[in-house]
Protein backbone atom coordinates (compact mmCIF):
# COMPACT_ATOMS: atom_id res chain seq x y z
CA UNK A 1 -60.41 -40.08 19.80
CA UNK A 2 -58.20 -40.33 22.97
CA UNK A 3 -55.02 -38.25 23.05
CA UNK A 4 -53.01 -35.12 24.31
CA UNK A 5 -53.32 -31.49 24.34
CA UNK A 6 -49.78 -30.37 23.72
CA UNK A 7 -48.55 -26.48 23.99
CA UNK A 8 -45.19 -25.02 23.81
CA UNK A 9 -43.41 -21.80 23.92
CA UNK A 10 -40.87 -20.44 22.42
CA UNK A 11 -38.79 -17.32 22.53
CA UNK A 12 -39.73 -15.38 19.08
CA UNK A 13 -36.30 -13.53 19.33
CA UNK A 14 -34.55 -17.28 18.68
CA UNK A 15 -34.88 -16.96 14.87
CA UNK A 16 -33.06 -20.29 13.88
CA UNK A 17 -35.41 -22.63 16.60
CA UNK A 18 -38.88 -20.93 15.55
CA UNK A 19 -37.38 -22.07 11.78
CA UNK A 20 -36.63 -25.52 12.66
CA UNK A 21 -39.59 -25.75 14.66
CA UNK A 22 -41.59 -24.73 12.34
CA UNK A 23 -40.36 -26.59 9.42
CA UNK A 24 -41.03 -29.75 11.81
CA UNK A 25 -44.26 -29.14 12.71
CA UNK A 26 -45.90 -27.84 9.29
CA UNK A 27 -43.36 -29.47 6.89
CA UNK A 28 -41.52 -27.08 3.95
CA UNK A 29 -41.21 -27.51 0.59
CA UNK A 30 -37.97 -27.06 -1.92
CA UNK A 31 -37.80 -25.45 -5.21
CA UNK A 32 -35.11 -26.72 -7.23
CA UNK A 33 -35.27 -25.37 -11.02
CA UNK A 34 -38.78 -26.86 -12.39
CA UNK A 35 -38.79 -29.35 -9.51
CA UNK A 36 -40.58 -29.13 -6.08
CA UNK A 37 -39.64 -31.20 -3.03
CA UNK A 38 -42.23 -31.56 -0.62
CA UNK A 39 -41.96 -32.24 3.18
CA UNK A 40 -44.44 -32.63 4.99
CA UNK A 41 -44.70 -31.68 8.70
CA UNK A 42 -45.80 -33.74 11.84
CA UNK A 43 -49.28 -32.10 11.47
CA UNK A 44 -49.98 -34.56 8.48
CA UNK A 45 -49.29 -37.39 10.71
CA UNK A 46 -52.21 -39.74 11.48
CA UNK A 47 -54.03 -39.22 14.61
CA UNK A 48 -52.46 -35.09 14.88
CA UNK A 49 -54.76 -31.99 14.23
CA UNK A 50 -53.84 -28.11 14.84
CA UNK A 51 -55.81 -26.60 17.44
CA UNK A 52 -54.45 -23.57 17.29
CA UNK A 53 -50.73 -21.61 17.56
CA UNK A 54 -48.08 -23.94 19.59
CA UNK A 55 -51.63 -26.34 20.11
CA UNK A 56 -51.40 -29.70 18.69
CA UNK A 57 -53.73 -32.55 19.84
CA UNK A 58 -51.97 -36.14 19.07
CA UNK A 59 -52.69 -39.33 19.90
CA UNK A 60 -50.55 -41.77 22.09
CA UNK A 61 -49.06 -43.30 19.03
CA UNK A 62 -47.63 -39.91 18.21
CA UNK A 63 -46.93 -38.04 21.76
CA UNK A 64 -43.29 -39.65 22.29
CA UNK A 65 -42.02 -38.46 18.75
CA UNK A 66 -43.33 -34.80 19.75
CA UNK A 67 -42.32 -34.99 23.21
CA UNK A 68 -38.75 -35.87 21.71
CA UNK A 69 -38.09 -32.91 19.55
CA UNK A 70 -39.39 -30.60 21.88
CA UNK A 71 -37.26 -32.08 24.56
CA UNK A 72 -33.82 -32.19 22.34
CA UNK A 73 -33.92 -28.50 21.57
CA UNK A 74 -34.94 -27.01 25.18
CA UNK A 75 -38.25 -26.22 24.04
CA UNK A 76 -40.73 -25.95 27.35
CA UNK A 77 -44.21 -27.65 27.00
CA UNK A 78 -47.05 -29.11 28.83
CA UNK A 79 -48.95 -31.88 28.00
CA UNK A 80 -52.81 -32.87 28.49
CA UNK A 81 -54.96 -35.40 28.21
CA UNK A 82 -57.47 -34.98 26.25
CA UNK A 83 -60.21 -36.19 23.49
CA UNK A 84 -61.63 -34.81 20.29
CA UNK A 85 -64.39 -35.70 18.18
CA UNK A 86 -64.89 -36.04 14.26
CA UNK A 87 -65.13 -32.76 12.13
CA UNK A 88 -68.65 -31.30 11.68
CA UNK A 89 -69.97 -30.43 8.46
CA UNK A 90 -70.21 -26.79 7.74
């Protein structure tokens, strides 16, 4: 699968962006009495997989929506190209 490499940083002291970033990225869920809301994040999108911490590989379908919310709140990142296989069995 063709795609991106995409890392970012972000300054841990910024409590609020590491928050929204994080709710973006691995989604949040709401407990309201006996009900639960769940969101889910941009890592349950089609065609995105966790590498690792601030490492998401996405395809092109994906990069622009990424690339966006990164870009609105002043988050620096780079962006490579890239290609991953399928999963392998344990």
């Amino acid at each position: 699968m063709a795609g991106y490499i995409v890392t970012w940083d972000v300054d841990s002291r910024d409590s609020a962006l590491c928050a929204k970033l994080r709710r973006f990225v691995y989604g949040y869920e709401l407990h309201n009495n006996e009900r639960v809301y769940q969101y889910p994040g941009f890592v349950e999108r089609e065609g995105v997989r966790y590498l690792g911490q601030s490492v998401l590989f996405v395809i092109p379908d994906q990069l622009s929506v990424l690339r966006d919310f990164l870009r609105m709140n002043g988050i620096d990142h780079a962006v490579r190209t890239a290609s991953v296989g399928s999963v392998m069995p344990n």
